[in-house]
C-alpha atoms as a PDB file:
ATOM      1  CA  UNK A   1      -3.093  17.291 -10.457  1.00  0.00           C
ATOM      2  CA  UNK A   2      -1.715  16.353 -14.049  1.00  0.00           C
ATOM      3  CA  UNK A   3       0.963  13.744 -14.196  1.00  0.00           C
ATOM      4  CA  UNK A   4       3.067  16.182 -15.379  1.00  0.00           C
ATOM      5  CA  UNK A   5       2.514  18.395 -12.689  1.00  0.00           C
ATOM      6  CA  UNK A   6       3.190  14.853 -10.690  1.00  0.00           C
ATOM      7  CA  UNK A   7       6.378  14.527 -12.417  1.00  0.00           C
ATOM      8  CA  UNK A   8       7.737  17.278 -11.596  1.00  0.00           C
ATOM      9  CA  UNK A   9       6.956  17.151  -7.559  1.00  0.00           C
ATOM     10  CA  UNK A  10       8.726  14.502  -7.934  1.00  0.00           C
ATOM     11  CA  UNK A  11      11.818  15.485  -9.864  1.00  0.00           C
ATOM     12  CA  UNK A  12      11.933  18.026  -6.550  1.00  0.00           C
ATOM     13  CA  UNK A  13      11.854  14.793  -4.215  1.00  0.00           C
ATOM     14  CA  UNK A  14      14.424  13.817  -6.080  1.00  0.00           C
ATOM     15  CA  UNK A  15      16.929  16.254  -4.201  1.00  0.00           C
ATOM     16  CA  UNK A  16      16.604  15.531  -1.028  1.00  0.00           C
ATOM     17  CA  UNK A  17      16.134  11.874  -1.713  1.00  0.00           C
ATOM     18  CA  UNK A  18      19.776  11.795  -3.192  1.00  0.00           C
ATOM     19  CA  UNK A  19      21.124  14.095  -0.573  1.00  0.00           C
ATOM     20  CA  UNK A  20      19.982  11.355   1.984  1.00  0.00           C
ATOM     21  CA  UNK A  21      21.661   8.512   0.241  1.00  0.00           C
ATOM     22  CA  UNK A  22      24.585  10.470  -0.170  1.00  0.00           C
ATOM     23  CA  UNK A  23      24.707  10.628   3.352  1.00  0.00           C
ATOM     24  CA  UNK A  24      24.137   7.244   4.051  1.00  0.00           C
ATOM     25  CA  UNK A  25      26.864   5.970   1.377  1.00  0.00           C
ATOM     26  CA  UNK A  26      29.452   8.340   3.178  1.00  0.00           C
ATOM     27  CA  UNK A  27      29.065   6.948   6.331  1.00  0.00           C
ATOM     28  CA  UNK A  28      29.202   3.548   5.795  1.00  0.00           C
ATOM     29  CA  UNK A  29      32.101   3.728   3.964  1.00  0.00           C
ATOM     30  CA  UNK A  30      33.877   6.120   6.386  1.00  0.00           C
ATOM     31  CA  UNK A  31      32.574   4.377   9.892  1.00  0.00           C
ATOM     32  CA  UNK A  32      33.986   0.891   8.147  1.00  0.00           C
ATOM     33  CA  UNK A  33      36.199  -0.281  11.212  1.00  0.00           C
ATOM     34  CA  UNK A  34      38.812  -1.409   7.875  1.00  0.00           C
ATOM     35  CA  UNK A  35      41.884   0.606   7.657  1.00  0.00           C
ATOM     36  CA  UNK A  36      42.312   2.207   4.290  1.00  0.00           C
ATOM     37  CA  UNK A  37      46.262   3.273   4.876  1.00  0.00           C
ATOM     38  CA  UNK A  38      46.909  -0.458   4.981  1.00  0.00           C
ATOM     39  CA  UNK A  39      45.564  -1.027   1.238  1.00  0.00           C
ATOM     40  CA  UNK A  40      47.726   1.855   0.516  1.00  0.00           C
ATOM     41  CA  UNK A  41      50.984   1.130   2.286  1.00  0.00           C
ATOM     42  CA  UNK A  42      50.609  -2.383   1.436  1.00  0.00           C
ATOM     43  CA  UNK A  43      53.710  -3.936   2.860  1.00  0.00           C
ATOM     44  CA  UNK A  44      56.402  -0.716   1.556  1.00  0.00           C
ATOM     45  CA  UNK A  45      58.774  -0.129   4.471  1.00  0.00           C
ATOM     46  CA  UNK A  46      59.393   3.493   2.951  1.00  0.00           C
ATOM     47  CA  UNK A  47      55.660   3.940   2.819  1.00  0.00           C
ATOM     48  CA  UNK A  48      54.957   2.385   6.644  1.00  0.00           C
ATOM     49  CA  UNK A  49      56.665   5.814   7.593  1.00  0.00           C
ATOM     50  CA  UNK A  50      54.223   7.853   5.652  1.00  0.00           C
ATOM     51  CA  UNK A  51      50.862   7.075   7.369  1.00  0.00           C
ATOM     52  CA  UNK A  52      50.175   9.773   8.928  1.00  0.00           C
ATOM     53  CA  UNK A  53      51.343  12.596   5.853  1.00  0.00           C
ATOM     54  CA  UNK A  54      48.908   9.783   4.011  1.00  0.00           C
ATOM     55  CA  UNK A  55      46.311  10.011   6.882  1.00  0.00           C
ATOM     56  CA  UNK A  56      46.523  13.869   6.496  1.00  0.00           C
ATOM     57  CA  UNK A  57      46.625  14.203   2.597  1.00  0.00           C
ATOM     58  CA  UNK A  58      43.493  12.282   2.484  1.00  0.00           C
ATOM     59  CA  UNK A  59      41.282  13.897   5.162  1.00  0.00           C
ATOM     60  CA  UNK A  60      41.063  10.807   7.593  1.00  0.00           C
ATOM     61  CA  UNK A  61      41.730  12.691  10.561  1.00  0.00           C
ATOM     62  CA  UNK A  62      39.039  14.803   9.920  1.00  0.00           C
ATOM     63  CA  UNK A  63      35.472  15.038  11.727  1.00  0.00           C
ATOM     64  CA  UNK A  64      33.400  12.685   9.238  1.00  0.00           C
ATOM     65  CA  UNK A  65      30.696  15.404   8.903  1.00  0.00           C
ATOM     66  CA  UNK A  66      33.867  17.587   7.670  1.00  0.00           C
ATOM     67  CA  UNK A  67      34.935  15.112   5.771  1.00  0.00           C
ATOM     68  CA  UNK A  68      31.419  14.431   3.805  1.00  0.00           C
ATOM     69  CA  UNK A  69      30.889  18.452   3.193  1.00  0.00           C
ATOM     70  CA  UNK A  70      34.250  18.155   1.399  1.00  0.00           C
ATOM     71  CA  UNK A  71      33.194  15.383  -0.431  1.00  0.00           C
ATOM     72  CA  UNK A  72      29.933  16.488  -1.062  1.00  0.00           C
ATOM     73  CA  UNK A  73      30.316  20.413  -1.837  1.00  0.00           C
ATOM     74  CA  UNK A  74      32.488  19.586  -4.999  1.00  0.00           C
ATOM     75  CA  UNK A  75      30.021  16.967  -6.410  1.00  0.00           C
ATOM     76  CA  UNK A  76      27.041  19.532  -6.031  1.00  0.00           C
ATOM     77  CA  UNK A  77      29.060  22.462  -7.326  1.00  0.00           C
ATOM     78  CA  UNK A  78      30.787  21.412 -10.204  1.00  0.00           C
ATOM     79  CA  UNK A  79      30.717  17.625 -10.558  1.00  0.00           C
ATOM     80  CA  UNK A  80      34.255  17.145  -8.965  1.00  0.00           C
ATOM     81  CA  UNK A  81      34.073  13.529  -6.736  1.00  0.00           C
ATOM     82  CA  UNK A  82      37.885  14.344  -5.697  1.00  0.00           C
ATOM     83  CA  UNK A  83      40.880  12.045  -6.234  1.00  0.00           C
ATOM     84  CA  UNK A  84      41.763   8.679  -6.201  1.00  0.00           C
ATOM     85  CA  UNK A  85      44.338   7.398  -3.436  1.00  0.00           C
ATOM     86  CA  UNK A  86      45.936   5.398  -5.923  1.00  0.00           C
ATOM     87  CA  UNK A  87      47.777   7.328  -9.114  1.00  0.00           C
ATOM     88  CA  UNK A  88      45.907  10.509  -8.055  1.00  0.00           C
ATOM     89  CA  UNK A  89      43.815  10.715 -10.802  1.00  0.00           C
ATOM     90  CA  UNK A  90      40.498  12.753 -10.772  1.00  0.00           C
ATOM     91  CA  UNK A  91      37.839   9.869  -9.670  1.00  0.00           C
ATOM     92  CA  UNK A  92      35.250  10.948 -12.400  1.00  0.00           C
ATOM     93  CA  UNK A  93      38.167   9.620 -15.052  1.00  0.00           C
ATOM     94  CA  UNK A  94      37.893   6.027 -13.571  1.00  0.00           C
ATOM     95  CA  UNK A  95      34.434   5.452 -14.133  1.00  0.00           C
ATOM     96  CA  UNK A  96      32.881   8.893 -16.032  1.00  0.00           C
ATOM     97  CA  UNK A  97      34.231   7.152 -19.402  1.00  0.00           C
ATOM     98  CA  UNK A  98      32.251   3.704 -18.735  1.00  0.00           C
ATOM     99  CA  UNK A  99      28.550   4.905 -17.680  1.00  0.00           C
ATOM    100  CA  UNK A 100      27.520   5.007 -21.162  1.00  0.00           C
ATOM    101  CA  UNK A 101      28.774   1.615 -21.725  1.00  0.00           C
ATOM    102  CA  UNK A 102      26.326   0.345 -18.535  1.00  0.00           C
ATOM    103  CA  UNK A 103      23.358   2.325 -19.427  1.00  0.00           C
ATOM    104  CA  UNK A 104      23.901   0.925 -22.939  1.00  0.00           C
ATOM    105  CA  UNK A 105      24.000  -2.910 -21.596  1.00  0.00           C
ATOM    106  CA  UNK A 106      21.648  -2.670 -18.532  1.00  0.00           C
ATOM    107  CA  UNK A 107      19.367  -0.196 -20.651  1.00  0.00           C
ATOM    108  CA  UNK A 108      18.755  -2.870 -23.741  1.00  0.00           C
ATOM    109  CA  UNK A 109      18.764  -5.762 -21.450  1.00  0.00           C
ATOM    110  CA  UNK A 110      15.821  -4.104 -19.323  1.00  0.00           C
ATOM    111  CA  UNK A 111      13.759  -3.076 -22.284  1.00  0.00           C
ATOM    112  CA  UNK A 112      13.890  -6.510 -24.017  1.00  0.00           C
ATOM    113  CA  UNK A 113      13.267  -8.360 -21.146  1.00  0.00           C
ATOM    114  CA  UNK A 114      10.351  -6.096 -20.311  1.00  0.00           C
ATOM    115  CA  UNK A 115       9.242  -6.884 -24.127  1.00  0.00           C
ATOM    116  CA  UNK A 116       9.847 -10.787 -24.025  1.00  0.00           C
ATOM    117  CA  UNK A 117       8.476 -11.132 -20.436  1.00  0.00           C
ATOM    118  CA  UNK A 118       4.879  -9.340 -21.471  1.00  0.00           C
ATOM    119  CA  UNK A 119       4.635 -11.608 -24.607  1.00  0.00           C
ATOM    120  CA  UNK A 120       5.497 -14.627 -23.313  1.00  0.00           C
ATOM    121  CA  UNK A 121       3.315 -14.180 -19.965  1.00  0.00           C
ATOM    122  CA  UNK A 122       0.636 -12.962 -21.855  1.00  0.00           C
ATOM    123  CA  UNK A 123       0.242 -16.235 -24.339  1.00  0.00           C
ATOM    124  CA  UNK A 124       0.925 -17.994 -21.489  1.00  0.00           C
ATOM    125  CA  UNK A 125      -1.710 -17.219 -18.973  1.00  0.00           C
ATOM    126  CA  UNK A 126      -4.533 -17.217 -22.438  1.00  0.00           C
ATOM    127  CA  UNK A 127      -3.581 -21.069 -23.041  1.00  0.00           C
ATOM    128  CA  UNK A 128      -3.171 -21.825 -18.979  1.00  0.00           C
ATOM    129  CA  UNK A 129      -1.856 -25.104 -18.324  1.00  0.00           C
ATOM    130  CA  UNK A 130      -0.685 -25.941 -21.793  1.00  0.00           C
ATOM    131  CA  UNK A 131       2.277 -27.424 -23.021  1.00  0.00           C
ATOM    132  CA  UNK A 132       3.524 -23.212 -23.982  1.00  0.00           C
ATOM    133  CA  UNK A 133       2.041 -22.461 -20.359  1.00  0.00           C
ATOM    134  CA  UNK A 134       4.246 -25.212 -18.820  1.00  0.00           C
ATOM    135  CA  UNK A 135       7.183 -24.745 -20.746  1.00  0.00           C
ATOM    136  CA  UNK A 136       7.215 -21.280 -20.024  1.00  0.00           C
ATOM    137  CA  UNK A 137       7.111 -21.612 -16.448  1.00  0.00           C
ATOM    138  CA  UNK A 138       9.769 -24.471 -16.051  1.00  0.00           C
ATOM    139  CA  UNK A 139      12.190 -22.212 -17.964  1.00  0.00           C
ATOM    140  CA  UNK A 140      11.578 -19.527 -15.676  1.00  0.00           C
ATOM    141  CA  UNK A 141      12.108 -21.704 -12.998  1.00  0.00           C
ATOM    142  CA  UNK A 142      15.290 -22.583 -14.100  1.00  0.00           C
ATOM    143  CA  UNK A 143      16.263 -19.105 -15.534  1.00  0.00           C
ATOM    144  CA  UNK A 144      15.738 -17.919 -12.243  1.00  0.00           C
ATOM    145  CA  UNK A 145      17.607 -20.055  -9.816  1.00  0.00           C
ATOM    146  CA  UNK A 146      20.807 -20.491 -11.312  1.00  0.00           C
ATOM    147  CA  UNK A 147      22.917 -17.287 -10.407  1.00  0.00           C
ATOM    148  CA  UNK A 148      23.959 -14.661 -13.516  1.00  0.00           C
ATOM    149  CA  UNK A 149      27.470 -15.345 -12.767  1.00  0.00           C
ATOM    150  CA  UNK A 150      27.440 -18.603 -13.179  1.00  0.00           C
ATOM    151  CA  UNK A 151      25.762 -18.592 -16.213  1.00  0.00           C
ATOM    152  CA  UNK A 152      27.952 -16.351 -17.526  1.00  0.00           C
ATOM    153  CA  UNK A 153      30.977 -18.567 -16.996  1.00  0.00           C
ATOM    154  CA  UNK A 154      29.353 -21.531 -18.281  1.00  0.00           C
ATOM    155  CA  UNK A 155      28.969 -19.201 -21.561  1.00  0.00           C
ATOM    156  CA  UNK A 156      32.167 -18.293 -22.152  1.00  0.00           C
ATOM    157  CA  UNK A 157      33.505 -21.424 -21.140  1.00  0.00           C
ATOM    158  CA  UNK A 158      30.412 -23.422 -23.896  1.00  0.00           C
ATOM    159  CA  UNK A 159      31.262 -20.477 -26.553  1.00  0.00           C
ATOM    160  CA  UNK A 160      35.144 -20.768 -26.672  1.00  0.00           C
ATOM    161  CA  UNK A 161      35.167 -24.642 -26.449  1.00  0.00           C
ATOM    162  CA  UNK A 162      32.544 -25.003 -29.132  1.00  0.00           C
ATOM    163  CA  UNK A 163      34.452 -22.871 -31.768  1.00  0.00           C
ATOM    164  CA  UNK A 164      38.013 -23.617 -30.903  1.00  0.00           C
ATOM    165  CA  UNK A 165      38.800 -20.043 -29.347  1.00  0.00           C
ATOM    166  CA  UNK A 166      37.674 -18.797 -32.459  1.00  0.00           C
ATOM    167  CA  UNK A 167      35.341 -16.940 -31.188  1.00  0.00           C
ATOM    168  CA  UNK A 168      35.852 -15.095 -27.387  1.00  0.00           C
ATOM    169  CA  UNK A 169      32.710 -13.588 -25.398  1.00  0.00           C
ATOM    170  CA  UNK A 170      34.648 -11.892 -23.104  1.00  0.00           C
ATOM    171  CA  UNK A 171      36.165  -8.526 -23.816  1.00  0.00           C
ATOM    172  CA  UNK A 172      39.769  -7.646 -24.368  1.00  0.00           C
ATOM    173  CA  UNK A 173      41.000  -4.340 -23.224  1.00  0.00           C
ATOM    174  CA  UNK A 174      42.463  -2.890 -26.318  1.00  0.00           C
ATOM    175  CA  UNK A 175      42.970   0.668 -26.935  1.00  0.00           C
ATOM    176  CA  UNK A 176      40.905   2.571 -29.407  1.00  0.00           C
ATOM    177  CA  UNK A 177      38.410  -0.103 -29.403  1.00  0.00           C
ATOM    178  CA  UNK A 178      34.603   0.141 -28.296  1.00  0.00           C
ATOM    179  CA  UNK A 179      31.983  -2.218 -27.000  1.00  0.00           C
ATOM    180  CA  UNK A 180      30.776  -2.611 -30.541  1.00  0.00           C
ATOM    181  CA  UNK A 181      34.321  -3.971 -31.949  1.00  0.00           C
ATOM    182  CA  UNK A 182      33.957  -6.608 -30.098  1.00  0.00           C
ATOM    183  CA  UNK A 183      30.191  -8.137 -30.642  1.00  0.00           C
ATOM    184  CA  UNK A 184      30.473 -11.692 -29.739  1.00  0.00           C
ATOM    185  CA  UNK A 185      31.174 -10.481 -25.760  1.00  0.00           C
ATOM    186  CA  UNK A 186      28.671  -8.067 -25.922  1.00  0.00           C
ATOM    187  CA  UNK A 187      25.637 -10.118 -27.216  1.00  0.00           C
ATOM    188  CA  UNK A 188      26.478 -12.751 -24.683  1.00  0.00           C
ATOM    189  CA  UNK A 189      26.650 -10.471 -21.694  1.00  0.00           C
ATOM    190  CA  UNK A 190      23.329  -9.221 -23.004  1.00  0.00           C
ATOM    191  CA  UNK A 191      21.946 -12.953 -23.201  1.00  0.00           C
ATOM    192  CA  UNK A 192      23.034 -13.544 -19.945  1.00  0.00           C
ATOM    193  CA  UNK A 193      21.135 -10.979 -18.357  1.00  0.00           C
ATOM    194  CA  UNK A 194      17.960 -11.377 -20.680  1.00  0.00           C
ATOM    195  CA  UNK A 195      17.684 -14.509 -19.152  1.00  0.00           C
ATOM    196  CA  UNK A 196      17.578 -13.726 -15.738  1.00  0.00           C
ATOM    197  CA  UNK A 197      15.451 -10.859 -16.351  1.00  0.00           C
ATOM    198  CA  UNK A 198      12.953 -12.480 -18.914  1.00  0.00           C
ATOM    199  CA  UNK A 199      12.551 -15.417 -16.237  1.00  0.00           C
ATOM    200  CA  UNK A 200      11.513 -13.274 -12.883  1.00  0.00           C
ATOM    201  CA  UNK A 201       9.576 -10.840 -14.918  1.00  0.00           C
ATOM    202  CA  UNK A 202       8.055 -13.650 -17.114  1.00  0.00           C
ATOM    203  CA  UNK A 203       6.245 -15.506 -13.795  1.00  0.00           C
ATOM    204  CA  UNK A 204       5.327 -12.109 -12.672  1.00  0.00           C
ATOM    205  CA  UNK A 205       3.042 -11.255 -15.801  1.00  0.00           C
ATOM    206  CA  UNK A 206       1.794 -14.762 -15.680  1.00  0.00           C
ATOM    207  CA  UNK A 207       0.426 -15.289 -12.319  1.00  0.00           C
ATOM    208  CA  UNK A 208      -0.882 -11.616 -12.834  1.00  0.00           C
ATOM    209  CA  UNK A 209      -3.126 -12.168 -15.940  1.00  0.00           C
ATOM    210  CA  UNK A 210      -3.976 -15.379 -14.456  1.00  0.00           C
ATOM    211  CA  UNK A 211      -5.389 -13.460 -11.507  1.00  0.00           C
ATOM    212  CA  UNK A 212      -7.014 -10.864 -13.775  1.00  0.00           C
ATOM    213  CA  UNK A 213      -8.512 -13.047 -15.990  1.00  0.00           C
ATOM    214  CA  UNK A 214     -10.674 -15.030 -13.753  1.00  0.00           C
ATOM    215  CA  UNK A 215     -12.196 -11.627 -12.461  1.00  0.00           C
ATOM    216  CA  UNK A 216     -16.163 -11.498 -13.021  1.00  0.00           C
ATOM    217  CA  UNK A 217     -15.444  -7.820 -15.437  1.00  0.00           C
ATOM    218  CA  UNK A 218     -13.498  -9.561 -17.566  1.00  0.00           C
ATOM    219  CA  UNK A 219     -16.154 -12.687 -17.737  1.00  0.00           C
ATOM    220  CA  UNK A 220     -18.616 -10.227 -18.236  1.00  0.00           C
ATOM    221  CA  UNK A 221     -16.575  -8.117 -21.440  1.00  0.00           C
ATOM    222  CA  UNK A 222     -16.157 -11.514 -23.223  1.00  0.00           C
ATOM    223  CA  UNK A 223     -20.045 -12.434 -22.639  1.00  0.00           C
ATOM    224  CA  UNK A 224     -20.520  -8.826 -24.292  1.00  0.00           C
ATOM    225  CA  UNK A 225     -19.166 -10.318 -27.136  1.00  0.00           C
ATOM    226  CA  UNK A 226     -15.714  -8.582 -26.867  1.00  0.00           C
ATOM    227  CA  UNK A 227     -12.531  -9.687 -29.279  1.00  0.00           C
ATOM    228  CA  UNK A 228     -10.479 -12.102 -27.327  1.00  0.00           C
ATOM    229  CA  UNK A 229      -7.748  -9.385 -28.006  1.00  0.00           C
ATOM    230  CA  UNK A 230      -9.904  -6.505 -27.021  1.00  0.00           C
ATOM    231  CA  UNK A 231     -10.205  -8.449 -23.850  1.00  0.00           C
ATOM    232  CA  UNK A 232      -7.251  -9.132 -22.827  1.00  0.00           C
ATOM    233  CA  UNK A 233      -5.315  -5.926 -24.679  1.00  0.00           C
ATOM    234  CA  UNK A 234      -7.673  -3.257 -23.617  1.00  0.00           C
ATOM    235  CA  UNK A 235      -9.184  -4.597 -20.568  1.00  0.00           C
ATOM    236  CA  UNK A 236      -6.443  -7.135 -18.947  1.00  0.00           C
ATOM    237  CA  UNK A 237      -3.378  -6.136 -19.305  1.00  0.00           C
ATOM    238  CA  UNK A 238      -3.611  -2.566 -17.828  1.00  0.00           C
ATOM    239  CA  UNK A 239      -4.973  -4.227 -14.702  1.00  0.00           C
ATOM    240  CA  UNK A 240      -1.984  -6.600 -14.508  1.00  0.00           C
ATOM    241  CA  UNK A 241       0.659  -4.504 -15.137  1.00  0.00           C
ATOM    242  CA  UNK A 242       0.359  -2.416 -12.283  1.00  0.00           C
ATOM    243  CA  UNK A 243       1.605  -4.935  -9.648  1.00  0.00           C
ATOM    244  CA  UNK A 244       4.435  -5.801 -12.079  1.00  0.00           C
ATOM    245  CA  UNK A 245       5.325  -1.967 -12.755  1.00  0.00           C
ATOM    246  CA  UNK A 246       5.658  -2.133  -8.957  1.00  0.00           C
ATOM    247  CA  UNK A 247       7.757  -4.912  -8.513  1.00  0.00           C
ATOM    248  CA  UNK A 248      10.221  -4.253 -11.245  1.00  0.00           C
ATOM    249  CA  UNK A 249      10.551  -0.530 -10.026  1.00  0.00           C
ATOM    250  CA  UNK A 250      11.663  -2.321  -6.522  1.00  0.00           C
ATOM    251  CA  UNK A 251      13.835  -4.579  -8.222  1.00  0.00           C
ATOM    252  CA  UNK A 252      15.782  -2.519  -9.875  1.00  0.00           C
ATOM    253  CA  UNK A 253      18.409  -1.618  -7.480  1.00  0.00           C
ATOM    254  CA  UNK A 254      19.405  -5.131  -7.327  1.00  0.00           C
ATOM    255  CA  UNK A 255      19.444  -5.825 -11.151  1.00  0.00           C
ATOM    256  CA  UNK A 256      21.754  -3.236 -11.251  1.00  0.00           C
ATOM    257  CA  UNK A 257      24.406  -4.432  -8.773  1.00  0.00           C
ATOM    258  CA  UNK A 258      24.154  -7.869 -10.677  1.00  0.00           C
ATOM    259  CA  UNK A 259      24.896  -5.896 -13.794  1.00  0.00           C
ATOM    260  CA  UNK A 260      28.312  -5.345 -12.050  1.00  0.00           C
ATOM    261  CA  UNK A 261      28.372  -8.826 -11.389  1.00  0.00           C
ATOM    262  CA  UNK A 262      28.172  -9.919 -15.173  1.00  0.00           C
ATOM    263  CA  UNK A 263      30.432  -6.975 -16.361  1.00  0.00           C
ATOM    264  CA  UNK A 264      33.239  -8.196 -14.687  1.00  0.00           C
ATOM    265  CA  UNK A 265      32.855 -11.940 -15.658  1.00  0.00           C
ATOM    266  CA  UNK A 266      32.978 -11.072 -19.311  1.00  0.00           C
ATOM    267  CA  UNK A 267      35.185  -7.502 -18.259  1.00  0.00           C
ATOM    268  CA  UNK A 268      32.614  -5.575 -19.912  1.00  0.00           C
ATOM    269  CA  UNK A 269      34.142  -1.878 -19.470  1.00  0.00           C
ATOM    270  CA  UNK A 270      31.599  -0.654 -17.293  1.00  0.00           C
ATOM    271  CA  UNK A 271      31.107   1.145 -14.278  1.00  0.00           C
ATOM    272  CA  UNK A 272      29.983  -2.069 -12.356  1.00  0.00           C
ATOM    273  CA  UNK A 273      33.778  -3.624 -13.022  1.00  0.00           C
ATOM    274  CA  UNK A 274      35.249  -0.613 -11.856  1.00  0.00           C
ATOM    275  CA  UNK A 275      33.544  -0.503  -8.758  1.00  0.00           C
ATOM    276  CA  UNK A 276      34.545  -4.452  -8.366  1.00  0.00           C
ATOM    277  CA  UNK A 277      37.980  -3.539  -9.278  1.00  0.00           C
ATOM    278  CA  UNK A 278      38.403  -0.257  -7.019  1.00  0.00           C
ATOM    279  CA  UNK A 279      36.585  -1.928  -4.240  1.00  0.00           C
ATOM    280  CA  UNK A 280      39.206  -4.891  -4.285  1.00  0.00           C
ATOM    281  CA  UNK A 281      42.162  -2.141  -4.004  1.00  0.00           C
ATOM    282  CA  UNK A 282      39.822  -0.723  -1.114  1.00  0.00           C
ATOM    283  CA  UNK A 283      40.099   2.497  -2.941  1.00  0.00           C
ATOM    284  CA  UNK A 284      37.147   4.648  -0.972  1.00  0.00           C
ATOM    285  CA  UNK A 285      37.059   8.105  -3.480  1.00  0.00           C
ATOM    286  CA  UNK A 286      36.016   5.654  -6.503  1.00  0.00           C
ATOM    287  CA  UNK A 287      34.142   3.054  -4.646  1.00  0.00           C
ATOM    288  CA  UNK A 288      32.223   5.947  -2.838  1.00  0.00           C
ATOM    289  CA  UNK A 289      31.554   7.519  -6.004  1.00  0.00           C
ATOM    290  CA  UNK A 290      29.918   4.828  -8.146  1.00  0.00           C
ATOM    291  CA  UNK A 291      27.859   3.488  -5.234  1.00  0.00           C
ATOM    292  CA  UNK A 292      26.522   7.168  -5.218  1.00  0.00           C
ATOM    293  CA  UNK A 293      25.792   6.582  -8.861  1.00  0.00           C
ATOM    294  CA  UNK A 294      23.851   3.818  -8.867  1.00  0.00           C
ATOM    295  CA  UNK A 295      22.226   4.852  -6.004  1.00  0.00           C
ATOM    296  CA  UNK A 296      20.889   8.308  -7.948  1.00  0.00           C
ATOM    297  CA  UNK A 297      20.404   5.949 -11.011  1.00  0.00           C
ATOM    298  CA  UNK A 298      18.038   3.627  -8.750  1.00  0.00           C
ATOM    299  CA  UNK A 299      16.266   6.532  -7.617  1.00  0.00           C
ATOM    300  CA  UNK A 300      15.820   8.231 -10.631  1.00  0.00           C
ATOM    301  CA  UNK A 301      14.263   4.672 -12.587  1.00  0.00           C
ATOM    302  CA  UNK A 302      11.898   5.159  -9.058  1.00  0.00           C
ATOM    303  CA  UNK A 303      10.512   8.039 -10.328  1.00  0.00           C
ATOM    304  CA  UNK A 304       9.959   6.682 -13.468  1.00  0.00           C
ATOM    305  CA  UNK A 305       8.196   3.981 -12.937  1.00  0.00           C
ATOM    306  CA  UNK A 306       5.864   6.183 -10.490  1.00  0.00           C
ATOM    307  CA  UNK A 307       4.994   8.063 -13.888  1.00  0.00           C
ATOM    308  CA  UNK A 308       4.651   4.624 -15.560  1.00  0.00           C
ATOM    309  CA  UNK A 309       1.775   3.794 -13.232  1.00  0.00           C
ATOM    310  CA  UNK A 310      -0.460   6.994 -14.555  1.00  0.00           C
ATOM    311  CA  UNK A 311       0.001   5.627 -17.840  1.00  0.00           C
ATOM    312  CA  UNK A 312      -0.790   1.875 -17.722  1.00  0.00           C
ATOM    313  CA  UNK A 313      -3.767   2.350 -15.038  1.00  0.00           C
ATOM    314  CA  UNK A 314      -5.903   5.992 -16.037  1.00  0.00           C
ATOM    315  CA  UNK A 315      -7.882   5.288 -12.430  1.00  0.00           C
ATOM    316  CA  UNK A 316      -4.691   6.566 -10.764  1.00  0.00           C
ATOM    317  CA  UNK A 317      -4.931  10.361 -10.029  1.00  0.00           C
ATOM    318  CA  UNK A 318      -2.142  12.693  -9.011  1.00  0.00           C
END
């Protein structure tokens, strides 16, 4: 079979895939023993009399499998993820509007670290146990244990000390304006998550050439009298990028919830803060929604990455 031919079997597992997270995201929200009329109702007298029209209006008195065919049949059909309980608005306007602004941040911040990572594994697994090799690996260390969040504080908070409030990393809503008008917040969201992301993937590319170097093929290419980048270009790093393909590919539904994370510190308008923000008003139709995004997002990079492996390793075959 022809990884084309492999791509697309799996661009057809790709349906019911996302119909069985769909499924899944439904019900957890809907069996949540919470009660979504009180984050509605709040503490309104007028509205405490309402419940059940509000109980009605919204379908919670329905069956759930009723309730998930009329929450799923719109989505399928014509994109339509209903409306949110709060302002009535279509849900797709809440977050639609911000996906390219997430892709665009989580999308560059991926790639680079991918990038960095390689390089800086690579050169450090060739000069093992050198002051670049140690370096490296205590600044991974460190990149890697303290939480995105709270390096993203301690940015804004270094940034807008150091230059008087001059100079704010942390986006202000104003209208008309888009992520680029307002640089210095976006390039320090981005170094925030380049350095969690450069520091796991970093470790992972070094302790996998490490591993691949010491193997008796690669002793035996450099006896040949094989270029030292031949070596390690041609006949390494294809062999130690597979694991790491692997990894990453399973990592990356958590690197996207901490993209959330970091676009609400520095209220990057993106679909992670909206889900932070609609999930604090307990407002299911948009929380539902963008958890069902990322979860199709996540599943979709999945199939990617099993492409990716036919094209780093050639032994693979579909």
């Amino acid at each position: 079979m022809s990884l084309f031919a492999y791509f697309l079997r799996r661009s057809l597992a790709f349906i019911p895939l996302t119909f069985g997270v769909s499924i899944l995201i439904f019900a957890m929200f809907a069996l949540t023993p919470i009660d979504p009329i009180n984050y509605i109702v709040g503490l309104d007298e007028n509205k405490q009399s309402q419940r059940d029209q509000l109980a009605k209006k919204f379908g919670l008195n329905d069956p759930i499998y009723k309730r998930y065919w009329d929450w799923i049949y719109p989505i399928v059909t014509r994109l339509d993820f209903g409306t949110s309980w709060f302002g009535d608005k279509p849900v797709e306007t809440l977050f639609a509007p911000y996906i390219g602004n997430t892709i665009l941040l989580f999308g560059t911040s991926f790639v680079l670290s991918i990038v960095t990572s390689t390089i800086i594994g690579i050169v450090a697994a060739q000069h093992h146990n050198s002051i670049f090799d140690q370096t490296a690996l205590f600044g991974s260390l460190v990149g890697f244990s303290i939480p995105n969040f709270i390096l993203g504080i301690v940015a804004i908070i270094t940034i807008t000390n150091a230059t008087n409030g001059r100079i704010l990393p942390i986006y202000l809503s104003k209208a008309g304006e888009t992520v680029f008008d307002q640089i210095p917040a976006m390039t320090t969201a981005l170094l925030v998550m380049l350095i969690s992301g450069i520091a796991f993937a970093t470790r992972l590319v070094r302790s996998q050439m490490l591993n691949v170097l010491r193997q008796n093929y690669i002793r035996t290419a450099r006896a040949k009298g094989l270029s030292e980048r031949t070596v390690i270009y041609k006949h390494a790093l294809r062999n130690a990028l597979l694991p790491f393909v692997t990894i990453i590919a399973l990592s990356l539904p958590g690197v996207l919830s901490g993209s959330a994370i970091i676009e609400r510190v520095f209220n990057y308008p993106g679909v992670g803060r909206q889900l932070i923000i609609e999930g604090l008003r307990f407002n299911l139709p948009v929380v539902t929604a963008v958890s069902f995004f990322f979860a199709v997002l996540s599943i979709f990079m999945l199939i990617i990455a099993d492409v990716v492996y036919g094209l780093v390793d050639p032994r693979i075959k579909y």
